[in-house]
PDB file of N, CA and C in Angstrom:
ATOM      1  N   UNK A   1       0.930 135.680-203.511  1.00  0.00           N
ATOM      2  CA  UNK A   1       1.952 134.743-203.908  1.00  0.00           C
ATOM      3  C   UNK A   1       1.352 133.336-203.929  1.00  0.00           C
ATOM      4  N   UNK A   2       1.519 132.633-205.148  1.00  0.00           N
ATOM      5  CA  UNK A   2       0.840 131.014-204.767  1.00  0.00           C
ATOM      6  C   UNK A   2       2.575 130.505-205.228  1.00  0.00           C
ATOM      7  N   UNK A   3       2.205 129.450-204.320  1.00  0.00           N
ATOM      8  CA  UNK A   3       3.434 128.080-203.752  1.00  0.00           C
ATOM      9  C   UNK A   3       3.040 127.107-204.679  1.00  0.00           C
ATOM     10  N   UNK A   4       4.030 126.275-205.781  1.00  0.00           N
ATOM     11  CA  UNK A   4       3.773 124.903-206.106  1.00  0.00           C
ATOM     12  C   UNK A   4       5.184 123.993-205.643  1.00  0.00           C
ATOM     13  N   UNK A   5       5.063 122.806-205.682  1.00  0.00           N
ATOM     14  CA  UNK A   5       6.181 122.397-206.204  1.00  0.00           C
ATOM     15  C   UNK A   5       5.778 121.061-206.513  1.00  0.00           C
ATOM     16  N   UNK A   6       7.223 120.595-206.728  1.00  0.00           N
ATOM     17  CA  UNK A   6       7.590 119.564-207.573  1.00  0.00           C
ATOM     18  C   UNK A   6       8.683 118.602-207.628  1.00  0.00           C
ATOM     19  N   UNK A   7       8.498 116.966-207.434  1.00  0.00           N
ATOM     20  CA  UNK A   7       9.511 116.623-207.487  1.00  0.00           C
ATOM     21  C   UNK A   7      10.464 115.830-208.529  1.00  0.00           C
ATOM     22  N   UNK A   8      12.206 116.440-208.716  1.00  0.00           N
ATOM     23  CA  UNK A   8      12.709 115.869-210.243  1.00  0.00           C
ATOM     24  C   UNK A   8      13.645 115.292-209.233  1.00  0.00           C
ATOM     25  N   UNK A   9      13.231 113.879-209.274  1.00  0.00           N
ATOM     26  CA  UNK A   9      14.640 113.180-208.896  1.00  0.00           C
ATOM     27  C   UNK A   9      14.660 112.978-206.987  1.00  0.00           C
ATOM     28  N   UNK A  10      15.597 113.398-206.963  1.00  0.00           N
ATOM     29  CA  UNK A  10      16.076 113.743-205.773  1.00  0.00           C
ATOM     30  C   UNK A  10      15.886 115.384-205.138  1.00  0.00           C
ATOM     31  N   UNK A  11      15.433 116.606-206.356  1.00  0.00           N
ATOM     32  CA  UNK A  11      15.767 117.942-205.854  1.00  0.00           C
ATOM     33  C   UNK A  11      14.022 117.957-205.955  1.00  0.00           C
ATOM     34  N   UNK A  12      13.592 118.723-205.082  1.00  0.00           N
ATOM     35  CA  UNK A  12      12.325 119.461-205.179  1.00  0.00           C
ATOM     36  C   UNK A  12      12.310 121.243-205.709  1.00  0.00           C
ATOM     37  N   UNK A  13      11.942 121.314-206.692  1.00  0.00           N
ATOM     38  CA  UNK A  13      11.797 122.336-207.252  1.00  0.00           C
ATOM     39  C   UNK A  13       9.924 123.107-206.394  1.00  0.00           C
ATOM     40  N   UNK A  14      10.650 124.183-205.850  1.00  0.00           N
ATOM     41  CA  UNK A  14       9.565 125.363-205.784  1.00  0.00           C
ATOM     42  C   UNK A  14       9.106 126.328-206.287  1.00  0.00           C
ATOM     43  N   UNK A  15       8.140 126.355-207.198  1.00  0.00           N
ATOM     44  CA  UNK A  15       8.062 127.385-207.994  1.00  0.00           C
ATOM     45  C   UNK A  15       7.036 128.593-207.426  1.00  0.00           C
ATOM     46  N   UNK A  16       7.550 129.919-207.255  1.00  0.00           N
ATOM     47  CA  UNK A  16       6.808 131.097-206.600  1.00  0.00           C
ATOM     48  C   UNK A  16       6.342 131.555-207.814  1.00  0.00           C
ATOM     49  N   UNK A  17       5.085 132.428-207.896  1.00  0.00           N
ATOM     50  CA  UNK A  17       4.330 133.136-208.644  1.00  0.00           C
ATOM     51  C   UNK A  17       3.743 134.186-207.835  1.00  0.00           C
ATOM     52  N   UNK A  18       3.637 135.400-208.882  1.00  0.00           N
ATOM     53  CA  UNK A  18       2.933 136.948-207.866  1.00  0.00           C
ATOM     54  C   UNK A  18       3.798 137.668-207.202  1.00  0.00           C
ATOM     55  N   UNK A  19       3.494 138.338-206.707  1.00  0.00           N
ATOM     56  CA  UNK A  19       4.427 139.612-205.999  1.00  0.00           C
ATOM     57  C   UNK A  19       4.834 138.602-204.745  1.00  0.00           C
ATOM     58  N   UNK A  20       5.785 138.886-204.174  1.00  0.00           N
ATOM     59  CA  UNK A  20       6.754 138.034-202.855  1.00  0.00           C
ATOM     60  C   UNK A  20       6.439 139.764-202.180  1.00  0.00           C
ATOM     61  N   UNK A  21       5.522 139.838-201.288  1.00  0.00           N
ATOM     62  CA  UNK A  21       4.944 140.841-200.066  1.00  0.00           C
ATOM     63  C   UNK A  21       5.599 140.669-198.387  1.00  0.00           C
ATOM     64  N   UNK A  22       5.400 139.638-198.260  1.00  0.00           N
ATOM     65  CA  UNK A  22       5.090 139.253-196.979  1.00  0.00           C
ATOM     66  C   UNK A  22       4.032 139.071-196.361  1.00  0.00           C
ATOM     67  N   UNK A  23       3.527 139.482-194.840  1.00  0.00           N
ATOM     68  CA  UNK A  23       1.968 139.474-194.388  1.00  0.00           C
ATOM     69  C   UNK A  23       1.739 137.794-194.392  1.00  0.00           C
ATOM     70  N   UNK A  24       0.877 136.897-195.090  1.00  0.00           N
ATOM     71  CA  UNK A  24       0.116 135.765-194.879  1.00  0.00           C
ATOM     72  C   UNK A  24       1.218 134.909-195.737  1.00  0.00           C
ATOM     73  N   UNK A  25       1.940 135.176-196.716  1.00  0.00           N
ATOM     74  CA  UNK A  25       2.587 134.570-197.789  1.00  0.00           C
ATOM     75  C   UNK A  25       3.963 134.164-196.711  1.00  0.00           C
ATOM     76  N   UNK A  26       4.123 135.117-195.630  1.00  0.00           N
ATOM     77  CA  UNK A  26       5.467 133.944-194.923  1.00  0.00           C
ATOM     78  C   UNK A  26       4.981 132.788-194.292  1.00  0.00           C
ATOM     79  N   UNK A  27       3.874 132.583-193.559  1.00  0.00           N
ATOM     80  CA  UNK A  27       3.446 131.466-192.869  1.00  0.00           C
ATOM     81  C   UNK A  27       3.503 130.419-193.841  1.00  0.00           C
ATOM     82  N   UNK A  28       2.346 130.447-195.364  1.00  0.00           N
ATOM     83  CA  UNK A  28       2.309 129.643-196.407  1.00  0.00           C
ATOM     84  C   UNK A  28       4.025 129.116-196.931  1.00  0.00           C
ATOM     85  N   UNK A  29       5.075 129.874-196.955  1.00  0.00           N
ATOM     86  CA  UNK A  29       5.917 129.716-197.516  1.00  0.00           C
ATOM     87  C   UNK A  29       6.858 128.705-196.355  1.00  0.00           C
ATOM     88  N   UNK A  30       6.796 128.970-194.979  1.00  0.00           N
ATOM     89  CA  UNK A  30       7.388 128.626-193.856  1.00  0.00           C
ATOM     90  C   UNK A  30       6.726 127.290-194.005  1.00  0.00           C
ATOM     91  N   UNK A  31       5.555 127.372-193.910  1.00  0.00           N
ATOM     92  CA  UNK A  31       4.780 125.805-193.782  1.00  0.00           C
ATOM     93  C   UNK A  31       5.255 124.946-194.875  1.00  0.00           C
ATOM     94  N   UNK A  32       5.061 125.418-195.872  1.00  0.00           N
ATOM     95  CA  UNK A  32       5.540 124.513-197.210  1.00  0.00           C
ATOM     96  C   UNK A  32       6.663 123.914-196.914  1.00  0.00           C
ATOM     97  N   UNK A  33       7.904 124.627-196.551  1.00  0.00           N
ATOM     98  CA  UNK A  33       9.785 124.376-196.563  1.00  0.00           C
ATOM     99  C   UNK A  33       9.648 123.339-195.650  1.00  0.00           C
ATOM    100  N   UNK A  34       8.977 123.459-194.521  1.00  0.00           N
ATOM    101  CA  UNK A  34       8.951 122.646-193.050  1.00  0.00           C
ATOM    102  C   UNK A  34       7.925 121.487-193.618  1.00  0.00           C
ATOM    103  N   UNK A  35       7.283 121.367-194.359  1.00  0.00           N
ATOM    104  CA  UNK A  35       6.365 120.517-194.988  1.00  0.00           C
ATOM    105  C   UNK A  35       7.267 119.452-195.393  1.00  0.00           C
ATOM    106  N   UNK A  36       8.052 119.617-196.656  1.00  0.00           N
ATOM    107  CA  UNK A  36       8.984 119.606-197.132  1.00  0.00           C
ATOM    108  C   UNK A  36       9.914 118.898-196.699  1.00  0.00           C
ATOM    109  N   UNK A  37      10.544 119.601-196.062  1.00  0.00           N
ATOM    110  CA  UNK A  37      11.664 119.227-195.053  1.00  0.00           C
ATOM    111  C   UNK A  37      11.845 118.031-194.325  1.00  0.00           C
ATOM    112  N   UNK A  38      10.527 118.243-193.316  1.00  0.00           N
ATOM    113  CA  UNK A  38       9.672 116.260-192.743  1.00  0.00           C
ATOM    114  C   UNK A  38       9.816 115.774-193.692  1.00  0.00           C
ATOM    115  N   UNK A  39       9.138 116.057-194.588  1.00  0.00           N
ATOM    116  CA  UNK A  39       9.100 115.041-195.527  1.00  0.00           C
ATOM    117  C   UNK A  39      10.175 114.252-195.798  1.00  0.00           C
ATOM    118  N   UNK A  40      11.268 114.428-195.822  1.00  0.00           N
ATOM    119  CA  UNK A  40      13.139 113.735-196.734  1.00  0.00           C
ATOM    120  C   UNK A  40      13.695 114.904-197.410  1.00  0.00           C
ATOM    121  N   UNK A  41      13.043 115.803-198.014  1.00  0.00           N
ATOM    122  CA  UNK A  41      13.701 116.727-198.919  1.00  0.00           C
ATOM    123  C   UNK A  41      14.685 117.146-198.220  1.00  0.00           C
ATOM    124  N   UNK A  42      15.751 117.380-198.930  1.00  0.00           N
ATOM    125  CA  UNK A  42      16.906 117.982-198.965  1.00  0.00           C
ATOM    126  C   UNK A  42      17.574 119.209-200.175  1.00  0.00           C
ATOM    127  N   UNK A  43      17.286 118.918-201.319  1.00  0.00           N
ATOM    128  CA  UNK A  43      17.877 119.739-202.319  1.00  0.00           C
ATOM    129  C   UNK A  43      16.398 120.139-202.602  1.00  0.00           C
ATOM    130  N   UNK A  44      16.995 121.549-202.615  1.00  0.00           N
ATOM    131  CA  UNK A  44      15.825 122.926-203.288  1.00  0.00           C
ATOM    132  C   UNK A  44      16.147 123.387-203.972  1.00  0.00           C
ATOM    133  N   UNK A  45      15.260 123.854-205.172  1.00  0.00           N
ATOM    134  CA  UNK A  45      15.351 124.677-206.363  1.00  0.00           C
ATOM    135  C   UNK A  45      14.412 125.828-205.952  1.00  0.00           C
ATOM    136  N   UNK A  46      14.645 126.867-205.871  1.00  0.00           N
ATOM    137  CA  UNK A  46      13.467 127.785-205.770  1.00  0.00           C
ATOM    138  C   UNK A  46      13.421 128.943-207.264  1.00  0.00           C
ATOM    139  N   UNK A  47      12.127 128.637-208.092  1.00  0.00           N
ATOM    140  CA  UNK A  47      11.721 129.260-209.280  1.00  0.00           C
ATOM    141  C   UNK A  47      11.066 130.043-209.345  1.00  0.00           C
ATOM    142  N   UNK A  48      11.804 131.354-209.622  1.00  0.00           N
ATOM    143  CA  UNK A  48      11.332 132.892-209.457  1.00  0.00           C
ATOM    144  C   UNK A  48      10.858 132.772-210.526  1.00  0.00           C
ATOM    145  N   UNK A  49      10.898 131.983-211.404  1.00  0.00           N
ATOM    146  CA  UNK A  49      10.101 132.771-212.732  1.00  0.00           C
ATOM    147  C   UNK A  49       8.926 133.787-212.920  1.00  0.00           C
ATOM    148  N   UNK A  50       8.448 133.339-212.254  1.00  0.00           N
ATOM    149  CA  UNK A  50       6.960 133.703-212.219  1.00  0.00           C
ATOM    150  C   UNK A  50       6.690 134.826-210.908  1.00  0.00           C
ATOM    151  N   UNK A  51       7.608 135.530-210.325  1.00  0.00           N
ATOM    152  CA  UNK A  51       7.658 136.531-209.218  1.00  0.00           C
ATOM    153  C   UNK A  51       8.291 137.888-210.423  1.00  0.00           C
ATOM    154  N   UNK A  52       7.326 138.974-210.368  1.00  0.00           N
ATOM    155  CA  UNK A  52       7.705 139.980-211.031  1.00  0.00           C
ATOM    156  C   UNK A  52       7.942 141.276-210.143  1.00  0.00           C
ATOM    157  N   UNK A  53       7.730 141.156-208.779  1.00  0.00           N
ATOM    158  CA  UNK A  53       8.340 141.736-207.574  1.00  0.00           C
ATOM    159  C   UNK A  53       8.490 140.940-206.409  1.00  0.00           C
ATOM    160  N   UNK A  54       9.700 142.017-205.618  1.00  0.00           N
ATOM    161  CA  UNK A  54       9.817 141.591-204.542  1.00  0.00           C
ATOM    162  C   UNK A  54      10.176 142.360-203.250  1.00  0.00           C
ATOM    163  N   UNK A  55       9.194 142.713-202.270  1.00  0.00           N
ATOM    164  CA  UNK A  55       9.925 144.087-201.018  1.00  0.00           C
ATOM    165  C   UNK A  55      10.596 143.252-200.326  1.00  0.00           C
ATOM    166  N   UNK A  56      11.526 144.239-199.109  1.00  0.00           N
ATOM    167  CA  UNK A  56      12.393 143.562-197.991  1.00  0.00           C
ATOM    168  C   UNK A  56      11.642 142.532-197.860  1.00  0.00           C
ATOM    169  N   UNK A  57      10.348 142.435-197.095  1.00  0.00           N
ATOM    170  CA  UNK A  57       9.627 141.062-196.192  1.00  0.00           C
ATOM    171  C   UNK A  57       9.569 140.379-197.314  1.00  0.00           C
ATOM    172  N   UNK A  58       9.256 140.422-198.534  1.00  0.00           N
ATOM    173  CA  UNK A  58       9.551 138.988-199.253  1.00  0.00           C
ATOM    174  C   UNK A  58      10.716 138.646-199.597  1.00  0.00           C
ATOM    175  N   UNK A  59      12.332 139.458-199.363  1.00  0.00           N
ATOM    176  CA  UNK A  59      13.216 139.055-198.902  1.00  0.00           C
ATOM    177  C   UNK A  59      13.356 138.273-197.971  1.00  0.00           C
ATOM    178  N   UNK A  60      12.789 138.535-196.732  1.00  0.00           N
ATOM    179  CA  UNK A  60      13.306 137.910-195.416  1.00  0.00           C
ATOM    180  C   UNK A  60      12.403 136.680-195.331  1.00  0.00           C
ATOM    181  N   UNK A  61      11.167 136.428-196.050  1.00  0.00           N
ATOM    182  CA  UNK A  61      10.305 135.299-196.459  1.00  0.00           C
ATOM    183  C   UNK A  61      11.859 134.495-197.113  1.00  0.00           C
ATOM    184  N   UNK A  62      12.266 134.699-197.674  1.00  0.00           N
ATOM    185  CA  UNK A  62      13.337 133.658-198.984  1.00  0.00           C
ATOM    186  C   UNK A  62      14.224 133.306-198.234  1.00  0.00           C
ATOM    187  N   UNK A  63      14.984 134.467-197.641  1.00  0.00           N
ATOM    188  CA  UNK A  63      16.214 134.334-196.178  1.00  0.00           C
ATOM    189  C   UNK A  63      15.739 133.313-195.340  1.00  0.00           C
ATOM    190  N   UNK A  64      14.460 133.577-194.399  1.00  0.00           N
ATOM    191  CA  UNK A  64      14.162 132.267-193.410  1.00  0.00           C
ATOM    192  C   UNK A  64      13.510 130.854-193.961  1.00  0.00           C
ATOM    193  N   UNK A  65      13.246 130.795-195.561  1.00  0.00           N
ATOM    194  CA  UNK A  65      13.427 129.820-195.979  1.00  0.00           C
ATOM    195  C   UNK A  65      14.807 128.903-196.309  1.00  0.00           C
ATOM    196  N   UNK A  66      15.706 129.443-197.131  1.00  0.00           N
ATOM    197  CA  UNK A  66      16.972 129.269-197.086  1.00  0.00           C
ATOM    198  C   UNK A  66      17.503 129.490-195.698  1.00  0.00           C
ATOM    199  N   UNK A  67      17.394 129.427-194.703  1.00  0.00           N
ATOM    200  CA  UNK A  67      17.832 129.142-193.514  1.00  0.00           C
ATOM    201  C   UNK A  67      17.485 127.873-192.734  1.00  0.00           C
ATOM    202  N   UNK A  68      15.917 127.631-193.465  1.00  0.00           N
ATOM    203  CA  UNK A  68      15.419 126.412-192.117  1.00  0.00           C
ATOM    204  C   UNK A  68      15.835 125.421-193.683  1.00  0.00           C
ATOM    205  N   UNK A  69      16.124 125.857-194.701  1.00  0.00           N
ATOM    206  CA  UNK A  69      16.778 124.391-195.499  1.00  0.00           C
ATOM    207  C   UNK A  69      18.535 123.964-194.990  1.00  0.00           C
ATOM    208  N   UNK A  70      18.977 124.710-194.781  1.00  0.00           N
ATOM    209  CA  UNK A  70      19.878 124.826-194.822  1.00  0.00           C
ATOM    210  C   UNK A  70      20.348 124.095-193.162  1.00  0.00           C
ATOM    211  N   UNK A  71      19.735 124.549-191.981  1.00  0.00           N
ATOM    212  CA  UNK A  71      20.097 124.518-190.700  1.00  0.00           C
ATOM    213  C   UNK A  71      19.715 122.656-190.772  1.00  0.00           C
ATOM    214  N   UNK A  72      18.241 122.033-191.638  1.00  0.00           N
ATOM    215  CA  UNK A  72      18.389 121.184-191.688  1.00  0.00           C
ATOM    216  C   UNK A  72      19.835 119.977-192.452  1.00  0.00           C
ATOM    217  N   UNK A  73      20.503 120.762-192.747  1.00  0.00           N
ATOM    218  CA  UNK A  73      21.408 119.962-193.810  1.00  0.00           C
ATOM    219  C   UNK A  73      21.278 119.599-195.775  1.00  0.00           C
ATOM    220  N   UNK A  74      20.283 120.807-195.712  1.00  0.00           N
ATOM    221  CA  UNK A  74      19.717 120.504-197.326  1.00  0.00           C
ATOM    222  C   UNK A  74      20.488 121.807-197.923  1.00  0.00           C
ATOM    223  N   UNK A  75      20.400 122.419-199.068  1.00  0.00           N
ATOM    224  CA  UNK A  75      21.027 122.879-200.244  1.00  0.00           C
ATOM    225  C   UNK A  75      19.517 123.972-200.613  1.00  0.00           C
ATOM    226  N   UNK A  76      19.803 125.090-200.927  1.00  0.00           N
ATOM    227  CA  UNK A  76      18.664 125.766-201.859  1.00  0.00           C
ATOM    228  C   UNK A  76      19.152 126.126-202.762  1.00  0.00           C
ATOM    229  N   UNK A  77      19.059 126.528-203.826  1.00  0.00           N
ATOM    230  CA  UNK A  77      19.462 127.672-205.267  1.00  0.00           C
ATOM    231  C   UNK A  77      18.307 128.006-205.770  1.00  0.00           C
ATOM    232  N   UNK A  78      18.862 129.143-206.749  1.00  0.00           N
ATOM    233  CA  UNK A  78      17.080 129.731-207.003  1.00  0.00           C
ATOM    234  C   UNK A  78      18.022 130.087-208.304  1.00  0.00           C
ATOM    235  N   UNK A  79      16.655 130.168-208.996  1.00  0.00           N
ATOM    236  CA  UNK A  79      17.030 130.248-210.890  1.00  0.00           C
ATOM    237  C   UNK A  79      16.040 131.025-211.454  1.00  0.00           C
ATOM    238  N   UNK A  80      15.796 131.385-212.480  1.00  0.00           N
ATOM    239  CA  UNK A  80      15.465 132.200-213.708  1.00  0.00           C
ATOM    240  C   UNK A  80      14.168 133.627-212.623  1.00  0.00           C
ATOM    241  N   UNK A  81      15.303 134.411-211.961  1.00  0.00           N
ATOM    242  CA  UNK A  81      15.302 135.443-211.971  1.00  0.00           C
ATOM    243  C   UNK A  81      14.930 136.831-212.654  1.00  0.00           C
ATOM    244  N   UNK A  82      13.757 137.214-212.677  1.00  0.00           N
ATOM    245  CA  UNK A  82      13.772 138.178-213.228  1.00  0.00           C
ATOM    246  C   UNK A  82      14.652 139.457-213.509  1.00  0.00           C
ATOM    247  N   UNK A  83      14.876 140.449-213.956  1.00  0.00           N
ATOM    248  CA  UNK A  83      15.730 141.464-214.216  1.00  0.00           C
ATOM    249  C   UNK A  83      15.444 141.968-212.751  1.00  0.00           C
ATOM    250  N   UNK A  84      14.219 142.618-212.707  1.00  0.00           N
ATOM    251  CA  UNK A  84      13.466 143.382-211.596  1.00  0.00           C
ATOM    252  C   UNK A  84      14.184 143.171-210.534  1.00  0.00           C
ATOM    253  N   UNK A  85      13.651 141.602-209.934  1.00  0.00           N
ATOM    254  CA  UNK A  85      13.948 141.242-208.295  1.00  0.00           C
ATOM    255  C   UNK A  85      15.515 140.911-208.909  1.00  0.00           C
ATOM    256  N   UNK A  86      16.147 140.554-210.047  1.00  0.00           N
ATOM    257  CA  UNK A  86      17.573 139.920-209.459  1.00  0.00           C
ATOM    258  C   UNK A  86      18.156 141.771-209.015  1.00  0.00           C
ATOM    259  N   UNK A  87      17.530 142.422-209.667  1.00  0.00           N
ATOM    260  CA  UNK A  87      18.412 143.845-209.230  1.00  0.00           C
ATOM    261  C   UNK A  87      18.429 144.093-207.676  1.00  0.00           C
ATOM    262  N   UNK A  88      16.972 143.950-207.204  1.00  0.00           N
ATOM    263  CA  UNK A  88      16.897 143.908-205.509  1.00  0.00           C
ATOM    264  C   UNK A  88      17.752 142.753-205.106  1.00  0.00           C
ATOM    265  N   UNK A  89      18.025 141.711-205.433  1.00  0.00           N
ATOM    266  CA  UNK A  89      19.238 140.737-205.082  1.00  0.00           C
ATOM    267  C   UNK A  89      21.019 141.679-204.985  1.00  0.00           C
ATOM    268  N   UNK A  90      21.113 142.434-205.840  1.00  0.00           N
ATOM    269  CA  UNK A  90      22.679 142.555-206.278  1.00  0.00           C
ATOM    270  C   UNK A  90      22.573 144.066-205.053  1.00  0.00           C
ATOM    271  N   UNK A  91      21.412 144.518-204.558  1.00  0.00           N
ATOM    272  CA  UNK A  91      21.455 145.971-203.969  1.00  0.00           C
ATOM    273  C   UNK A  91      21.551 145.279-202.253  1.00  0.00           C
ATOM    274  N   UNK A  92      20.563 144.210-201.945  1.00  0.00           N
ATOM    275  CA  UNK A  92      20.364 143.803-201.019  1.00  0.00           C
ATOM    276  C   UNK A  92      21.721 142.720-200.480  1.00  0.00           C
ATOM    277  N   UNK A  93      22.399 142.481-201.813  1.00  0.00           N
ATOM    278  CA  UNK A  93      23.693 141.752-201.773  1.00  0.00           C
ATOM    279  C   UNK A  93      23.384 140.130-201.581  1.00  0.00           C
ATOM    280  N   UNK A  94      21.989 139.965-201.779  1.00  0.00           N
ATOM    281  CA  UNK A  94      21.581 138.174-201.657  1.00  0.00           C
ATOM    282  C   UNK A  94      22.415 137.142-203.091  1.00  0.00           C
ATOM    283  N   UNK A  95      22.997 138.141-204.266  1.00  0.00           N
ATOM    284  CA  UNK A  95      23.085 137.379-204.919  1.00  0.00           C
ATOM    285  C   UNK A  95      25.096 136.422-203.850  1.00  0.00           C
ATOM    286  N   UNK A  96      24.733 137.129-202.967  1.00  0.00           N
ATOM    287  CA  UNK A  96      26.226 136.631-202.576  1.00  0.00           C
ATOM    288  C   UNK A  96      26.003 135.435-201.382  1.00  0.00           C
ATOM    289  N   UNK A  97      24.216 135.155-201.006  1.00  0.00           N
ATOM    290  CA  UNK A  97      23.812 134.766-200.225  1.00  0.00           C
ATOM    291  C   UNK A  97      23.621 133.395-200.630  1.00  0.00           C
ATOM    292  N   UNK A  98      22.256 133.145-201.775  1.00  0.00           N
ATOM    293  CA  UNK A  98      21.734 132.534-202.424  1.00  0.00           C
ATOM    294  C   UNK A  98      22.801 132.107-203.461  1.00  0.00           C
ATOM    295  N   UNK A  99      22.675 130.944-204.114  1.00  0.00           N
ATOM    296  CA  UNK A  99      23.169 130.120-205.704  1.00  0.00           C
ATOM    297  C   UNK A  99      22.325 130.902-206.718  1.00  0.00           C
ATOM    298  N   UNK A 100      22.671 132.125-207.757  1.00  0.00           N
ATOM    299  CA  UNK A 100      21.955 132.167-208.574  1.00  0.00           C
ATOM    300  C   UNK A 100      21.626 131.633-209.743  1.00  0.00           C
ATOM    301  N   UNK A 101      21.126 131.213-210.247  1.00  0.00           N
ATOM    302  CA  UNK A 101      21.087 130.058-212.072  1.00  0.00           C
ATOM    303  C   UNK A 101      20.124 130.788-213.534  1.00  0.00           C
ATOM    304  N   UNK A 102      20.965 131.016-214.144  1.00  0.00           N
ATOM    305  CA  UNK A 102      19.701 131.853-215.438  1.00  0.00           C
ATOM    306  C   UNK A 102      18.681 130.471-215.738  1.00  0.00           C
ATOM    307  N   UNK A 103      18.779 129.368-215.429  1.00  0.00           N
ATOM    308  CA  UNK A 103      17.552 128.525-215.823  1.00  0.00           C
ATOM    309  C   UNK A 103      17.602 127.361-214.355  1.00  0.00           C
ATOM    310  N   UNK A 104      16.744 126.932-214.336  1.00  0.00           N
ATOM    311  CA  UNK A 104      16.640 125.621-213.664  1.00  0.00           C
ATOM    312  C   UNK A 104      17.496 124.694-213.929  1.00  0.00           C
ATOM    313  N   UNK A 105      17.241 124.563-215.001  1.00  0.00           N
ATOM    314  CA  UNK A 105      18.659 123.454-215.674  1.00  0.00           C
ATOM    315  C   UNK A 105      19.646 123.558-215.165  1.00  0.00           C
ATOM    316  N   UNK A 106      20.105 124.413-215.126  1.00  0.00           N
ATOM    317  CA  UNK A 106      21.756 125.039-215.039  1.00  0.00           C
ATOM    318  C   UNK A 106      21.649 124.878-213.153  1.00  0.00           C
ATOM    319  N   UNK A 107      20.629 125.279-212.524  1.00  0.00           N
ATOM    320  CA  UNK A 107      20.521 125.182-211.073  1.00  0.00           C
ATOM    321  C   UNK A 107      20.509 122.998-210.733  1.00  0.00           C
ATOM    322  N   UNK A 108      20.191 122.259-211.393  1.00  0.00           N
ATOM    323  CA  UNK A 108      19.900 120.813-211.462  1.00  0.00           C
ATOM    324  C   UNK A 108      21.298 120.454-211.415  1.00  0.00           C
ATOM    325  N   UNK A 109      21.686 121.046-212.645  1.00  0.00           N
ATOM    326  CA  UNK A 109      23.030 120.374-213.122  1.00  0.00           C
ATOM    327  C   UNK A 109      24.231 121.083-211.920  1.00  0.00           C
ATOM    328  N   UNK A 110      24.257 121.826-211.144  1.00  0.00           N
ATOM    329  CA  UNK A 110      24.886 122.068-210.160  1.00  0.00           C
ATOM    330  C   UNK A 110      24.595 121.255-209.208  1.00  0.00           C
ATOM    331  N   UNK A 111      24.100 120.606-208.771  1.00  0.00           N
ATOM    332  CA  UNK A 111      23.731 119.267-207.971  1.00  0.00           C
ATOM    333  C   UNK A 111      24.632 118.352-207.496  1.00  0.00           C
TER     334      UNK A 111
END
C-alpha cells in the first residue's frame, strides 16, 4: 500500500494505492493520520481510487484511522470506491460507518 496526500483548502485528501493488507501498512497508515492530525488537520478525504483490494485488517487499518480522526474532533469520508472493496463495505456494513462519495468532488462539496 503507498500513502500520499494532499492539501485542498482546508480538507486533506489521502490518497491509498495497492492492496489495503495490513502487517507494516497499519503502522505507515497510523503514523500518517497522527502525522496529520498534529499537524491542524481536521477534514479527511480518504481516496480509494487506486485500492483494488481490501481484507478484514485493511478494514480495521481504515476503522482505527477513522477513529483517531474522529476522537480528535475532525471528519473523514472516503470517495471513488471501487466496485470490489465498496462490496466488502456493504457485507462488512462500513458503508453505514464511513461517508461514502462516487468522486472526491462530491466528498469536498459535502464539507
Amino acid at each position: 500500500m503507498k500513502i500520499n496526500h494532499k492539501s485542498d483548502g482546508d480538507i486533506t485528501i489521502i490518497e491509498l494505492s495497492g492492496k489495503v493488507m495490513g502487517g507494516p501498512d497499519h503502522e505507515k497508515f497510523k503514523n500518517s493520520i497522527t502525522e496529520l492530525i498534529e499537524g491542524g488537520a481536521k477534514n479527511f478525504i480518504l481516496d480509494l481510487s487506486g485500492v483494488p483490494w481490501i481484507n478484514s485488517t485493511g478494514l480495521g487499518i481504515l476503522i482505527s484511522g477513522f477513529t483517531s480522526i474522529k476522537s480528535s474532533g475532525g471528519k473523514m469520508k472516503v470517495c471513488s470506491v471501487k466496485e470490489r472493496v465498496l462490496s466488502i463495505f456493504y457485507i462488512s456494513q462500513l458503508e453505514n460507518v464511513f461517508e461514502v462519495f462516487p468522486t472526491c468532488e462530491e466528498a469536498k462539496n459535502s464539507f
